[in-house]
PDB file of N, CA and C in Angstrom:
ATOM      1  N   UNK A   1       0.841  -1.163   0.000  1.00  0.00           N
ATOM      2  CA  UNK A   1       0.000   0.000   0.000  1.00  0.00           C
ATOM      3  C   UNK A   1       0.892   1.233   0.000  1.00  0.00           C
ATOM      4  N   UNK A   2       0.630   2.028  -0.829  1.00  0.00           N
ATOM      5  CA  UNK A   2       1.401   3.787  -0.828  1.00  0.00           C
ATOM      6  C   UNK A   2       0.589   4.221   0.390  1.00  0.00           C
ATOM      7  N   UNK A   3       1.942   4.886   0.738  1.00  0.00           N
ATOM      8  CA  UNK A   3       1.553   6.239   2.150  1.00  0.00           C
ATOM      9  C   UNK A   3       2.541   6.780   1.966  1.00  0.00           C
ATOM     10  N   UNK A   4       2.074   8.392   1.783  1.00  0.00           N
ATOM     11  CA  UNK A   4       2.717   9.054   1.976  1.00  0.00           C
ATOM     12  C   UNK A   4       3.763   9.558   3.284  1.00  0.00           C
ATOM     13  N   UNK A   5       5.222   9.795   3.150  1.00  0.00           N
ATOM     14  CA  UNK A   5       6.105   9.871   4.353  1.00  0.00           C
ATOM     15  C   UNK A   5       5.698  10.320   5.912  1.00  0.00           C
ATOM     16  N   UNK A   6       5.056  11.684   5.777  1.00  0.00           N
ATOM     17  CA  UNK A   6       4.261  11.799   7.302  1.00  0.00           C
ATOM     18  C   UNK A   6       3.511  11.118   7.510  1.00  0.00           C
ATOM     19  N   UNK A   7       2.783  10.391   6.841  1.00  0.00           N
ATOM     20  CA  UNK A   7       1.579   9.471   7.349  1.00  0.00           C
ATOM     21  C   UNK A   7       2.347   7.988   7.759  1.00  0.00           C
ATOM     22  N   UNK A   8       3.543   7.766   6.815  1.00  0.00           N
ATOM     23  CA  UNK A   8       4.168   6.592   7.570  1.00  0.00           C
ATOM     24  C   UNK A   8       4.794   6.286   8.621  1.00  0.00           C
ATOM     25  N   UNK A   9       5.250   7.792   8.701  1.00  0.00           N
ATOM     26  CA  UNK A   9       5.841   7.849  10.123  1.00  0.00           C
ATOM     27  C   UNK A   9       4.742   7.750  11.160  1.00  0.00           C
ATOM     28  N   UNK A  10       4.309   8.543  11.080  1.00  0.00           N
ATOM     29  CA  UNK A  10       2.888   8.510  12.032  1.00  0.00           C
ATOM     30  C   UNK A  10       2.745   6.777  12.867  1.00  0.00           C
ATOM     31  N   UNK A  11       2.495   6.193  11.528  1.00  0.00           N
ATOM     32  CA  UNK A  11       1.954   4.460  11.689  1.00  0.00           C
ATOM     33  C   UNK A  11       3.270   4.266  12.326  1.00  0.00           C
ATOM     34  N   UNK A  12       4.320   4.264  11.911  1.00  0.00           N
ATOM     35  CA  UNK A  12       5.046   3.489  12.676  1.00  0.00           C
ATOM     36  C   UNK A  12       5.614   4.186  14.197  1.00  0.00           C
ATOM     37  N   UNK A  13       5.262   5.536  14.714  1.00  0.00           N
ATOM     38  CA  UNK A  13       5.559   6.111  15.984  1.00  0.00           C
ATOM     39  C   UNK A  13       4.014   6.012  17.016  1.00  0.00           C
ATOM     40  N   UNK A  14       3.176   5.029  16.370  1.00  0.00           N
ATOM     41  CA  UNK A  14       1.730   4.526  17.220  1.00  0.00           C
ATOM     42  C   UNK A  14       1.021   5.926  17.200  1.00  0.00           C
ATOM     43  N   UNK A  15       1.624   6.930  16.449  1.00  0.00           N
ATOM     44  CA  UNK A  15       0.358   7.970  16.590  1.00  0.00           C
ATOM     45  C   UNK A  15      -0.793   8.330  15.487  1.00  0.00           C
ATOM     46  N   UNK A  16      -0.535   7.376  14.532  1.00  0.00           N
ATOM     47  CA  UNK A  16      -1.963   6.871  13.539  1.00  0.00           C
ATOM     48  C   UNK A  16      -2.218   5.671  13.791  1.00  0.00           C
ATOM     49  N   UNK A  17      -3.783   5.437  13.935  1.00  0.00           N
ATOM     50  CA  UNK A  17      -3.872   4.171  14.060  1.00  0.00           C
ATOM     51  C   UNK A  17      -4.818   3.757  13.555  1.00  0.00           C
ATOM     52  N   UNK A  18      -5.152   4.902  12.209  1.00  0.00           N
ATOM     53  CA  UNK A  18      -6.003   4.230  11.245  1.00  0.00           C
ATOM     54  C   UNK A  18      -5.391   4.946   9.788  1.00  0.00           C
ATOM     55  N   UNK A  19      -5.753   3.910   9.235  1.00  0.00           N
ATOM     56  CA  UNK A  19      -5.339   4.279   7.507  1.00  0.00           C
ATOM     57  C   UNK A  19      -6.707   4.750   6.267  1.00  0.00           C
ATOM     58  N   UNK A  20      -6.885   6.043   6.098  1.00  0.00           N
ATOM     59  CA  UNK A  20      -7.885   6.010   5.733  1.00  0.00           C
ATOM     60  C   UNK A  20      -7.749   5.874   4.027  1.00  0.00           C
ATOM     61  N   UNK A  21      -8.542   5.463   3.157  1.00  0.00           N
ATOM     62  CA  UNK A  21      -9.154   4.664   2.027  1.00  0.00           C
ATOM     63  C   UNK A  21     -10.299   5.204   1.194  1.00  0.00           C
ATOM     64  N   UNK A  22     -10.456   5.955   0.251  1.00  0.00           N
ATOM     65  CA  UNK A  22     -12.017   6.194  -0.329  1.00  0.00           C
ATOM     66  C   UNK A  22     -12.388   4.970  -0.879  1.00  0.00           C
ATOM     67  N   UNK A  23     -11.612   3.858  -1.148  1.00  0.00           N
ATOM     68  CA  UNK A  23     -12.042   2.646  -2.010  1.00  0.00           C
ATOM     69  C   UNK A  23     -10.957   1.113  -0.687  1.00  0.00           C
ATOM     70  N   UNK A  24     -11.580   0.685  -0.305  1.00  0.00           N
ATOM     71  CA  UNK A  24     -11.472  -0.384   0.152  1.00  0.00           C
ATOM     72  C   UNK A  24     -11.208  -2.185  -1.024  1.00  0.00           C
ATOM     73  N   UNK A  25     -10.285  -2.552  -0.299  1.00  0.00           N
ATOM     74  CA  UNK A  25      -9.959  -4.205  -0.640  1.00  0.00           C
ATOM     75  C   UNK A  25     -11.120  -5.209  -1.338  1.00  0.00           C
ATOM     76  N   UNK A  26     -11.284  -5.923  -2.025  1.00  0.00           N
ATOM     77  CA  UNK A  26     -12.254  -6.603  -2.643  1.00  0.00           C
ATOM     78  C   UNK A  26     -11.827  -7.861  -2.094  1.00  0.00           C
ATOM     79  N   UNK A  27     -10.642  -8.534  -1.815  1.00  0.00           N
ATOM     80  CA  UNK A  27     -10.060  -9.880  -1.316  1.00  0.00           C
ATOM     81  C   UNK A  27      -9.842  -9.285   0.583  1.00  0.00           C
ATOM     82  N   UNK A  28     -10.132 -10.641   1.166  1.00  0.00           N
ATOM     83  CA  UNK A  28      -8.949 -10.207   2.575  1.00  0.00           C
ATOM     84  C   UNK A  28      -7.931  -9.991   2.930  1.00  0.00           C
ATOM     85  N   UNK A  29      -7.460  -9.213   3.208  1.00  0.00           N
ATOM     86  CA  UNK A  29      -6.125  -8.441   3.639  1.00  0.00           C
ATOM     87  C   UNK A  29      -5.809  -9.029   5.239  1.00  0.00           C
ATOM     88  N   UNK A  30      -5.118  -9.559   5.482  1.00  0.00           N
ATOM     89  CA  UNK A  30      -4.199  -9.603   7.169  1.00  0.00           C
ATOM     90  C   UNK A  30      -3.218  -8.446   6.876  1.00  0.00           C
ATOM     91  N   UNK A  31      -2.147  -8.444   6.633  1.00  0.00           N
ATOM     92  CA  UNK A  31      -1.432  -7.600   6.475  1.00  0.00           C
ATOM     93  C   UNK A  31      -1.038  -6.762   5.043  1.00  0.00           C
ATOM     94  N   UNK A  32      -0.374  -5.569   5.837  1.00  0.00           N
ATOM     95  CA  UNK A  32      -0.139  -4.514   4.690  1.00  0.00           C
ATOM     96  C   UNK A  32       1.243  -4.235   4.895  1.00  0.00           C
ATOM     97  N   UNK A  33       1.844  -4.188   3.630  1.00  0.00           N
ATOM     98  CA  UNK A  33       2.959  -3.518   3.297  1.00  0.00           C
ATOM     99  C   UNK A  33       3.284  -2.571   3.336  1.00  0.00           C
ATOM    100  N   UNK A  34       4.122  -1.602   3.753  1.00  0.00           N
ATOM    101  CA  UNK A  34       3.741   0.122   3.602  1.00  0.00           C
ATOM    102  C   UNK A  34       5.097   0.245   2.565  1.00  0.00           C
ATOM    103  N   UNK A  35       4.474   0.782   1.283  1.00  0.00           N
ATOM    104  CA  UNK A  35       5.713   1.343   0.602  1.00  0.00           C
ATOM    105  C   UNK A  35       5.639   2.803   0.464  1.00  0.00           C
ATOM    106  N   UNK A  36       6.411   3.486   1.165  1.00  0.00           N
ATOM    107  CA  UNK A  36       6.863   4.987   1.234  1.00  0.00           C
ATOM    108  C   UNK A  36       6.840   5.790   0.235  1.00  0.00           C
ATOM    109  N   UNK A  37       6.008   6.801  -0.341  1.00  0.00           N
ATOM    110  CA  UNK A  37       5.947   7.095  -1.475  1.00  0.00           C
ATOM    111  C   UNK A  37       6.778   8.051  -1.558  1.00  0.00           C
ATOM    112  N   UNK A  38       7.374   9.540  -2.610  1.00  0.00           N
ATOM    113  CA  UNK A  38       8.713  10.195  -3.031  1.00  0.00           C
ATOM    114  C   UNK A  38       8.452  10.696  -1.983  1.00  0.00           C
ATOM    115  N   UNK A  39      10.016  11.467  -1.379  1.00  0.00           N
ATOM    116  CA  UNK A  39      10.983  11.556  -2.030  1.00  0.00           C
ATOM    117  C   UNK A  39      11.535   9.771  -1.510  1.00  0.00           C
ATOM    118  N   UNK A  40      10.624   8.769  -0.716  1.00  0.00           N
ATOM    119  CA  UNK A  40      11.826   7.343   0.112  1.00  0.00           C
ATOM    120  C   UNK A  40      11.530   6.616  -0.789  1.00  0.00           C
ATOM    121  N   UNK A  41      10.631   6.362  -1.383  1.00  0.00           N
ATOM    122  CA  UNK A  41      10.514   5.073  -2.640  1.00  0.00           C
ATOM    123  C   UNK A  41      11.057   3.763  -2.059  1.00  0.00           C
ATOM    124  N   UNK A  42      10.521   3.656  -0.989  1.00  0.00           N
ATOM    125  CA  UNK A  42      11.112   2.207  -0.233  1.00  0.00           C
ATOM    126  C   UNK A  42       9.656   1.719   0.789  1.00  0.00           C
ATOM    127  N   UNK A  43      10.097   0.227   0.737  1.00  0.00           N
ATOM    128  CA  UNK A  43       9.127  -0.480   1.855  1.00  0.00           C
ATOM    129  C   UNK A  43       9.871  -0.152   2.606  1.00  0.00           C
ATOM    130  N   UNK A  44       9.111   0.251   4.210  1.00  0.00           N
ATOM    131  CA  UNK A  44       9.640   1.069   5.392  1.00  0.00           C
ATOM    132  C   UNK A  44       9.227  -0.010   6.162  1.00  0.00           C
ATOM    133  N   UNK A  45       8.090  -0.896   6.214  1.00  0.00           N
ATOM    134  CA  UNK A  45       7.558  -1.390   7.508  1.00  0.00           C
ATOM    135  C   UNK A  45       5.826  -2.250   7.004  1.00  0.00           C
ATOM    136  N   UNK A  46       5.396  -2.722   7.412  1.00  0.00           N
ATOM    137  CA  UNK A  46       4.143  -3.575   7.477  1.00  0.00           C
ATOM    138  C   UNK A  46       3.187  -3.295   8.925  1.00  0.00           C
ATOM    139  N   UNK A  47       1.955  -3.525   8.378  1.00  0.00           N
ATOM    140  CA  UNK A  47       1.243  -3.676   9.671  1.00  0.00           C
ATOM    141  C   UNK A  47       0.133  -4.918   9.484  1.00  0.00           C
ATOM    142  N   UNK A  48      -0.792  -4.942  10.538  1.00  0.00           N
ATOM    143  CA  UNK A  48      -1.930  -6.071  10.482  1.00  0.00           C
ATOM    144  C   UNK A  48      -2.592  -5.250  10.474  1.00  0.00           C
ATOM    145  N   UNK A  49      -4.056  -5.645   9.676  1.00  0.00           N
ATOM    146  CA  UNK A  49      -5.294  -4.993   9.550  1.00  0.00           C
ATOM    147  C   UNK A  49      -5.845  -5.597  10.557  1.00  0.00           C
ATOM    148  N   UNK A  50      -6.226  -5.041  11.765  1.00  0.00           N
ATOM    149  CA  UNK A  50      -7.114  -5.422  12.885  1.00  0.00           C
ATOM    150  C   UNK A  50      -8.568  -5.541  12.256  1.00  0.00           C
ATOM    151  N   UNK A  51      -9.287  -4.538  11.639  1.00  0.00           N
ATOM    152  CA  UNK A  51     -10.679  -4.765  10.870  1.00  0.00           C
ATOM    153  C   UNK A  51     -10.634  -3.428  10.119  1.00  0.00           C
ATOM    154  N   UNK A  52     -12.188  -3.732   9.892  1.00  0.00           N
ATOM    155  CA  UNK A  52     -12.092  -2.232   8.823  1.00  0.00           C
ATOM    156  C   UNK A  52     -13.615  -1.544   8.575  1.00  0.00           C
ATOM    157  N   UNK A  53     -13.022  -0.172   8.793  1.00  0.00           N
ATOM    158  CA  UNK A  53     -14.565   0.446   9.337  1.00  0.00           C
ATOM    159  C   UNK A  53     -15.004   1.293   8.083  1.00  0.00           C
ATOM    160  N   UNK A  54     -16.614   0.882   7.626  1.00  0.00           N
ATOM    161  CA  UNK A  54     -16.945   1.349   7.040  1.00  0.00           C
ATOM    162  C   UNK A  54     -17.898   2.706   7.352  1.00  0.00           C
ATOM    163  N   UNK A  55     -17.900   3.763   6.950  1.00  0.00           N
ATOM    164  CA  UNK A  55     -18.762   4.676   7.514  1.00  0.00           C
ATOM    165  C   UNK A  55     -18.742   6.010   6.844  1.00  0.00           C
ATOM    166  N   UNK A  56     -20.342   6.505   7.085  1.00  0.00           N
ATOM    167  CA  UNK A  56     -20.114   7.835   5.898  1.00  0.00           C
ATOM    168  C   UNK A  56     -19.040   8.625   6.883  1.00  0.00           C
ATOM    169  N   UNK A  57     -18.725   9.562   5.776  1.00  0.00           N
ATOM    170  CA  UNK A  57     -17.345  10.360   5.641  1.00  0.00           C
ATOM    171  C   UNK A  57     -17.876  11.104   7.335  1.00  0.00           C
ATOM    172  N   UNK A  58     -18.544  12.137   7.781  1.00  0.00           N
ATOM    173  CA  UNK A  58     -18.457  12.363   8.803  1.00  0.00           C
ATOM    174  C   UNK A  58     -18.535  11.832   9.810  1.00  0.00           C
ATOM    175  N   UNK A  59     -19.091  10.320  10.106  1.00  0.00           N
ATOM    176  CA  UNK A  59     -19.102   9.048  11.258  1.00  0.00           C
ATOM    177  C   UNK A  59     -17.848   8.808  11.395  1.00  0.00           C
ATOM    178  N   UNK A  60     -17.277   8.502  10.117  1.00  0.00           N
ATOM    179  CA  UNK A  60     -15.569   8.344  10.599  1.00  0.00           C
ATOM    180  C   UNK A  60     -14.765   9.029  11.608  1.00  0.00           C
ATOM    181  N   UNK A  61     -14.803  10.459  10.663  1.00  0.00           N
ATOM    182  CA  UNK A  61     -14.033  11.241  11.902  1.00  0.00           C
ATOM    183  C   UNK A  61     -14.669  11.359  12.987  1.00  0.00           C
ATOM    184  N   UNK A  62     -15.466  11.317  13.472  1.00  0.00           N
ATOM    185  CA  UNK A  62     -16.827  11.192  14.612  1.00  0.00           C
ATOM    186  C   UNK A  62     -15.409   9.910  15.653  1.00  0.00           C
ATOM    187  N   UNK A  63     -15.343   8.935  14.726  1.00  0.00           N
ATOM    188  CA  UNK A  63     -14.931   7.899  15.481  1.00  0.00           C
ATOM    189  C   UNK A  63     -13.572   7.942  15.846  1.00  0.00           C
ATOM    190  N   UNK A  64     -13.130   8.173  14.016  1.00  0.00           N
ATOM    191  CA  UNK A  64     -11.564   8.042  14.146  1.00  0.00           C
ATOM    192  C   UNK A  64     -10.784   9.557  14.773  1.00  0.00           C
ATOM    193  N   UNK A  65     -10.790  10.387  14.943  1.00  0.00           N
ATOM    194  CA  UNK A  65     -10.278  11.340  14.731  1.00  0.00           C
ATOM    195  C   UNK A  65      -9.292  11.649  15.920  1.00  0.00           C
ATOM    196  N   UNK A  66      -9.486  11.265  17.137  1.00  0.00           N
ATOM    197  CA  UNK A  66      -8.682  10.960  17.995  1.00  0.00           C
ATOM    198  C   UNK A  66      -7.012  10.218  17.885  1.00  0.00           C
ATOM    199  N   UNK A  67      -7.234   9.474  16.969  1.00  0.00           N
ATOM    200  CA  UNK A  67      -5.801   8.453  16.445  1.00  0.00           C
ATOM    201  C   UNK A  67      -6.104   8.478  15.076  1.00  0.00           C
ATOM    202  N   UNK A  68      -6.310   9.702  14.380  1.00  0.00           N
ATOM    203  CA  UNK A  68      -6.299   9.508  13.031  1.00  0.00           C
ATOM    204  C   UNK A  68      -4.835  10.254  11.905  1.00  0.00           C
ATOM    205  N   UNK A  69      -3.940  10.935  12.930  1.00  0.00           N
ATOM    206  CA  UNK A  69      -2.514  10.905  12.387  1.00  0.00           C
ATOM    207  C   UNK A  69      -2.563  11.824  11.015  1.00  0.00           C
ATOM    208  N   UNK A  70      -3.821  12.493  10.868  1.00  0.00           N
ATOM    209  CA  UNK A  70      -3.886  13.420  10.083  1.00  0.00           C
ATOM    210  C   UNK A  70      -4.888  14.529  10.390  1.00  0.00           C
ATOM    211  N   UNK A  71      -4.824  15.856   9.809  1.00  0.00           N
ATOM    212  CA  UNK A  71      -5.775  17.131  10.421  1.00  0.00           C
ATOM    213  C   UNK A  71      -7.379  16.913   9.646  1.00  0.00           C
ATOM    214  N   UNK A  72      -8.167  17.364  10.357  1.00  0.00           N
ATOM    215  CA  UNK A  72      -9.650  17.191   9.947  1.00  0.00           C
ATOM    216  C   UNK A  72      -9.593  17.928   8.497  1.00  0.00           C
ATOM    217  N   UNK A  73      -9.187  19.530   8.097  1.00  0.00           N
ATOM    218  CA  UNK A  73      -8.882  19.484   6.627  1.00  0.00           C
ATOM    219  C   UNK A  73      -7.929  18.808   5.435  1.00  0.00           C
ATOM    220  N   UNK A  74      -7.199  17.814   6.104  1.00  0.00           N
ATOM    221  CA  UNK A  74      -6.710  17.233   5.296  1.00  0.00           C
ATOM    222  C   UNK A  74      -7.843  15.709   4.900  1.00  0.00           C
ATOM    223  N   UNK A  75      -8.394  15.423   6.167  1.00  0.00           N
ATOM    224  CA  UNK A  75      -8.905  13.885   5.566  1.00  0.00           C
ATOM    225  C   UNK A  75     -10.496  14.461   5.207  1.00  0.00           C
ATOM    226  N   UNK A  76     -11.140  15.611   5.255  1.00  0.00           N
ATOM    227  CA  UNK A  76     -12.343  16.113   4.362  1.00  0.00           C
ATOM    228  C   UNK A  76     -11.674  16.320   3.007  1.00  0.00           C
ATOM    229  N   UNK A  77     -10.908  16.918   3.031  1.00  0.00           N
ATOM    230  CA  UNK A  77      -9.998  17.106   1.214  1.00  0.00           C
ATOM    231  C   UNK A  77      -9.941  15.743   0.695  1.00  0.00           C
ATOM    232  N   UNK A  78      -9.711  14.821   1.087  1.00  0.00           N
ATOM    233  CA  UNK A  78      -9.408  13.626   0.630  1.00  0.00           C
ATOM    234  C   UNK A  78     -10.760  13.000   0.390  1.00  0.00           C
ATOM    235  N   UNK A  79     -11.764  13.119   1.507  1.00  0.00           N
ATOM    236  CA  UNK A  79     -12.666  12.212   0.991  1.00  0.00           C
ATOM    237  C   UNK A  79     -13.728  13.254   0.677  1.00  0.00           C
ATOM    238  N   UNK A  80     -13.539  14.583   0.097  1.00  0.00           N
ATOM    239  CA  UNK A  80     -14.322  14.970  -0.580  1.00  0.00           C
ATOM    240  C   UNK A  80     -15.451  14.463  -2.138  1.00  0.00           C
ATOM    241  N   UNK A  81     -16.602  14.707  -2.237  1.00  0.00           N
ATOM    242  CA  UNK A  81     -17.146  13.732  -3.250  1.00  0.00           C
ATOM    243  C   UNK A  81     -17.997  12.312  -2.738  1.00  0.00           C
ATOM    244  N   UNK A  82     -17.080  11.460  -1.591  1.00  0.00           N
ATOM    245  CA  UNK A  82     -17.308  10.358  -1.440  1.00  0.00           C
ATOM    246  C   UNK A  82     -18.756  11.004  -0.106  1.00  0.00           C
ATOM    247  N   UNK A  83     -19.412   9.825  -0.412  1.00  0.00           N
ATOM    248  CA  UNK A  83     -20.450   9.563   0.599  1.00  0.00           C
ATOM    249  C   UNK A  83     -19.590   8.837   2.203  1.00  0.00           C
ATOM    250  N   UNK A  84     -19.090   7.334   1.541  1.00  0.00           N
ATOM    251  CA  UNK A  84     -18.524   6.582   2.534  1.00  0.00           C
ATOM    252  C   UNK A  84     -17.502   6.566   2.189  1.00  0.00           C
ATOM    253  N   UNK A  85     -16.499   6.393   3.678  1.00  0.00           N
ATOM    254  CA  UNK A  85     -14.943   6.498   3.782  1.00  0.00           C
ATOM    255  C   UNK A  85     -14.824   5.262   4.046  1.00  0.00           C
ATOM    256  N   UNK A  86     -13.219   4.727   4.789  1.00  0.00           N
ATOM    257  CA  UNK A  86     -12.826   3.328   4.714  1.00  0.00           C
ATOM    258  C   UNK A  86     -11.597   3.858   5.913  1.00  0.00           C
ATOM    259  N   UNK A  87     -11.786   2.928   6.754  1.00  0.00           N
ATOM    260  CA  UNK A  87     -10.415   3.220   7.667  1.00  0.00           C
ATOM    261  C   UNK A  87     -10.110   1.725   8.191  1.00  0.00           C
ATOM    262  N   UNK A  88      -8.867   1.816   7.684  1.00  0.00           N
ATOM    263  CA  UNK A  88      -8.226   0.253   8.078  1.00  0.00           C
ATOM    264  C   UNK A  88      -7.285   0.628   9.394  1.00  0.00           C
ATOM    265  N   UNK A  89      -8.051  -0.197  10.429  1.00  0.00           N
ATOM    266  CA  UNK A  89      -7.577  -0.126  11.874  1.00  0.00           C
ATOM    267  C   UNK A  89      -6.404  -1.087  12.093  1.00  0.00           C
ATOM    268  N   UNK A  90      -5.202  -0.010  12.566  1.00  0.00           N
ATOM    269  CA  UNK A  90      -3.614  -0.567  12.092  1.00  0.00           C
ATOM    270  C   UNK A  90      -3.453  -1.339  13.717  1.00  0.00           C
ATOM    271  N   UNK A  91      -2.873  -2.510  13.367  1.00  0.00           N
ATOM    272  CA  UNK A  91      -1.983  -3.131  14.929  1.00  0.00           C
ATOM    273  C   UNK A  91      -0.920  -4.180  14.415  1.00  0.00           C
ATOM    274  N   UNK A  92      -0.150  -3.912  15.964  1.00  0.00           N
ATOM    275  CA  UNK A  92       1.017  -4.237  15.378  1.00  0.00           C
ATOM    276  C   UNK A  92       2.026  -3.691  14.378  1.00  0.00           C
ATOM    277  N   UNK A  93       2.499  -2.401  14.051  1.00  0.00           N
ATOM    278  CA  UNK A  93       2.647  -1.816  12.855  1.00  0.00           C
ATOM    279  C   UNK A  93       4.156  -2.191  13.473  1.00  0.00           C
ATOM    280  N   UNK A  94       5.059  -2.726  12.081  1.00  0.00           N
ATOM    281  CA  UNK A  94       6.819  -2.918  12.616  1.00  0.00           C
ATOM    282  C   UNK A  94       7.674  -2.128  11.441  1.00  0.00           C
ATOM    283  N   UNK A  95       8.712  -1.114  11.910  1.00  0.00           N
ATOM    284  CA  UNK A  95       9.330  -0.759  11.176  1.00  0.00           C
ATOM    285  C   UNK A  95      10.813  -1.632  10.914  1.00  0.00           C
ATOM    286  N   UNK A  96      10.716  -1.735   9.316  1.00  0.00           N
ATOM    287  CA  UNK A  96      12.057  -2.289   8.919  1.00  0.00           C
ATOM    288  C   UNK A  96      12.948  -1.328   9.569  1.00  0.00           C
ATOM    289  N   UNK A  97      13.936  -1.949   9.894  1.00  0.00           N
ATOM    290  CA  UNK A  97      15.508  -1.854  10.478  1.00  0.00           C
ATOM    291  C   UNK A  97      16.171  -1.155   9.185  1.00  0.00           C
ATOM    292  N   UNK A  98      16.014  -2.003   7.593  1.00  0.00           N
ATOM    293  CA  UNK A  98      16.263  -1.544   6.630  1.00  0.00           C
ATOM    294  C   UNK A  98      15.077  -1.054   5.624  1.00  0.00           C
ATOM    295  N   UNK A  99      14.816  -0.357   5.080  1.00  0.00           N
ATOM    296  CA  UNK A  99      13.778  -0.562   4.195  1.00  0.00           C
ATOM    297  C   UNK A  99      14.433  -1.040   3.074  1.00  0.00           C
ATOM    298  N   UNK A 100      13.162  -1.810   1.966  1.00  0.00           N
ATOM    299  CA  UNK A 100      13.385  -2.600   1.199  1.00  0.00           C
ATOM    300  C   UNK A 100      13.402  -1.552  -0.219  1.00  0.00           C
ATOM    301  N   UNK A 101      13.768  -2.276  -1.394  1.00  0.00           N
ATOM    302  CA  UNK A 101      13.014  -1.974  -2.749  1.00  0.00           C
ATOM    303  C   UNK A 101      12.325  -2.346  -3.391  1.00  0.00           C
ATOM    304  N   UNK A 102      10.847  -1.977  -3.501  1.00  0.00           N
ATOM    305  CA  UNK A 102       9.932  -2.631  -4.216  1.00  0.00           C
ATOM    306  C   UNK A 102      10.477  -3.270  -5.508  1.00  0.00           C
ATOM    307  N   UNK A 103      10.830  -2.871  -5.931  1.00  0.00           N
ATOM    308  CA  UNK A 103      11.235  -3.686  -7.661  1.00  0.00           C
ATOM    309  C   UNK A 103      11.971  -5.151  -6.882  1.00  0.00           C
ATOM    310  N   UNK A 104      13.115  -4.981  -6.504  1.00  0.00           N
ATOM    311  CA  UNK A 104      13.867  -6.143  -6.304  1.00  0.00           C
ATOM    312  C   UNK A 104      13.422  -6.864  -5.286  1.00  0.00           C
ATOM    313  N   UNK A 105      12.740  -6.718  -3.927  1.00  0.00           N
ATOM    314  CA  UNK A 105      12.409  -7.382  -3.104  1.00  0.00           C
ATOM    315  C   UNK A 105      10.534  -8.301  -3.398  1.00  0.00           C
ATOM    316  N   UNK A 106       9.936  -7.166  -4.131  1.00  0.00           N
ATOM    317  CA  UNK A 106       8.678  -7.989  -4.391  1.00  0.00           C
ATOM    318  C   UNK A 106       8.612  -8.220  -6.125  1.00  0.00           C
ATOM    319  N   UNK A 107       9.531  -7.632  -6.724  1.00  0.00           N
ATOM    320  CA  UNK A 107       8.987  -7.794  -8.381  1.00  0.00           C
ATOM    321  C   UNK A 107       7.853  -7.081  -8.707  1.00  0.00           C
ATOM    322  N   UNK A 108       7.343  -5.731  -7.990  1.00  0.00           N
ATOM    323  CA  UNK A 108       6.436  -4.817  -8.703  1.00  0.00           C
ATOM    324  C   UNK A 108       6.682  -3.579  -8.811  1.00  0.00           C
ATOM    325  N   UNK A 109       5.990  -2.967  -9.233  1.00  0.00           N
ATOM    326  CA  UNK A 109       6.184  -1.383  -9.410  1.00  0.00           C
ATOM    327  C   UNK A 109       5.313  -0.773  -8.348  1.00  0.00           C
ATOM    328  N   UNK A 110       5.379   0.415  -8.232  1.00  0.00           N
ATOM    329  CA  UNK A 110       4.834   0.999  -7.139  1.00  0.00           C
ATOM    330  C   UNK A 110       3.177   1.534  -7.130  1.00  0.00           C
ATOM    331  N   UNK A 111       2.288   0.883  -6.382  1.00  0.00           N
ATOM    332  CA  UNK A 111       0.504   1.257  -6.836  1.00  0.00           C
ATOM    333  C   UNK A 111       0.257   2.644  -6.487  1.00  0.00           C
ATOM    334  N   UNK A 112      -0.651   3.210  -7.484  1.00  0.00           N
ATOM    335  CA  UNK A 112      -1.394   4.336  -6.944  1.00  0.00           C
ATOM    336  C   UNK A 112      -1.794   4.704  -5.843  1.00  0.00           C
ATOM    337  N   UNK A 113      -2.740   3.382  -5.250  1.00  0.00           N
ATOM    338  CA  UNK A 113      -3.050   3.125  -3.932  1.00  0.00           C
ATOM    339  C   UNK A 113      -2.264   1.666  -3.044  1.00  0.00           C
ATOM    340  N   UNK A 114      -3.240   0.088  -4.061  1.00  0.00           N
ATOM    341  CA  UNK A 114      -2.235  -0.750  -3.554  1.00  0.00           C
ATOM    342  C   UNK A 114      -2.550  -2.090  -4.317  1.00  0.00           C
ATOM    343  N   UNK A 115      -1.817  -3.387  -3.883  1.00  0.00           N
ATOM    344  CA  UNK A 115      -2.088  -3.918  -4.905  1.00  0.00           C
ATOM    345  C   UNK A 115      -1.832  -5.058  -3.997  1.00  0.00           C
ATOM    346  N   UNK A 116      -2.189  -6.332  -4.626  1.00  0.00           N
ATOM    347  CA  UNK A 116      -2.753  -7.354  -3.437  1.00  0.00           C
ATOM    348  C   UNK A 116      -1.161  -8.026  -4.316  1.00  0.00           C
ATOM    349  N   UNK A 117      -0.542  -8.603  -3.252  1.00  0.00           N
ATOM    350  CA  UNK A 117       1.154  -9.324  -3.061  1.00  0.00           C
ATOM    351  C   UNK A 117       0.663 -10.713  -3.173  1.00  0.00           C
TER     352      UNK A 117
END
């Protein structure tokens, strides 16, 4: 999954602890990959999807917004348009020691959003 650098840090210093989504997974997900989008262009770290909350765009922040690791105008900008949002509730999140390179370590290129491994 792409995240952008403050938001990865976030996940991996326990002060996001949700990942928010306008379009949610079609298969089950246990875990996620986090690949760091520019300027790190590297897998940084993985987490487990504890579950995943569906809810219109203002219920979310209603819920999430406490551990949501981003400002209320940034995640209305984002899910502007959408009716329902998507927040994948992070646990366990581990940062690589090294981060990896997507090309050579998994054989893909880097997703818009994300892409099932």
């Amino acid at each position: 999954m792409s995240i952008k650098p403050q938001y990865a840090q976030a996940i991996f210093r326990g002060e996001k602890r949700f990942e928010f989504r306008r379009c949610i997974f079609r298969k089950t997900v246990d875990r996620v990959i986090v690949y760091v989008t520019s300027p790190t262009c590297k897998v940084a770290g993985e987490f487990e999807v504890a579950r995943i909350i569906s809810r219109p765009v203002d219920k979310l922040w209603q819920q999430t917004n406490a551990h949501a690791g981003i400002e209320a105008d940034d995640f209305f900008k984002y899910f502007r348009g959408c009716a329902t949002g998507y927040a994948i509730v992070i646990r366990n999140a581990l940062e690589y020691t090294t981060p990896q390179d997507l090309q050579q370590t998994y054989g893909v290129r880097a997703p818009q959003s994300f892409l099932y491994l």
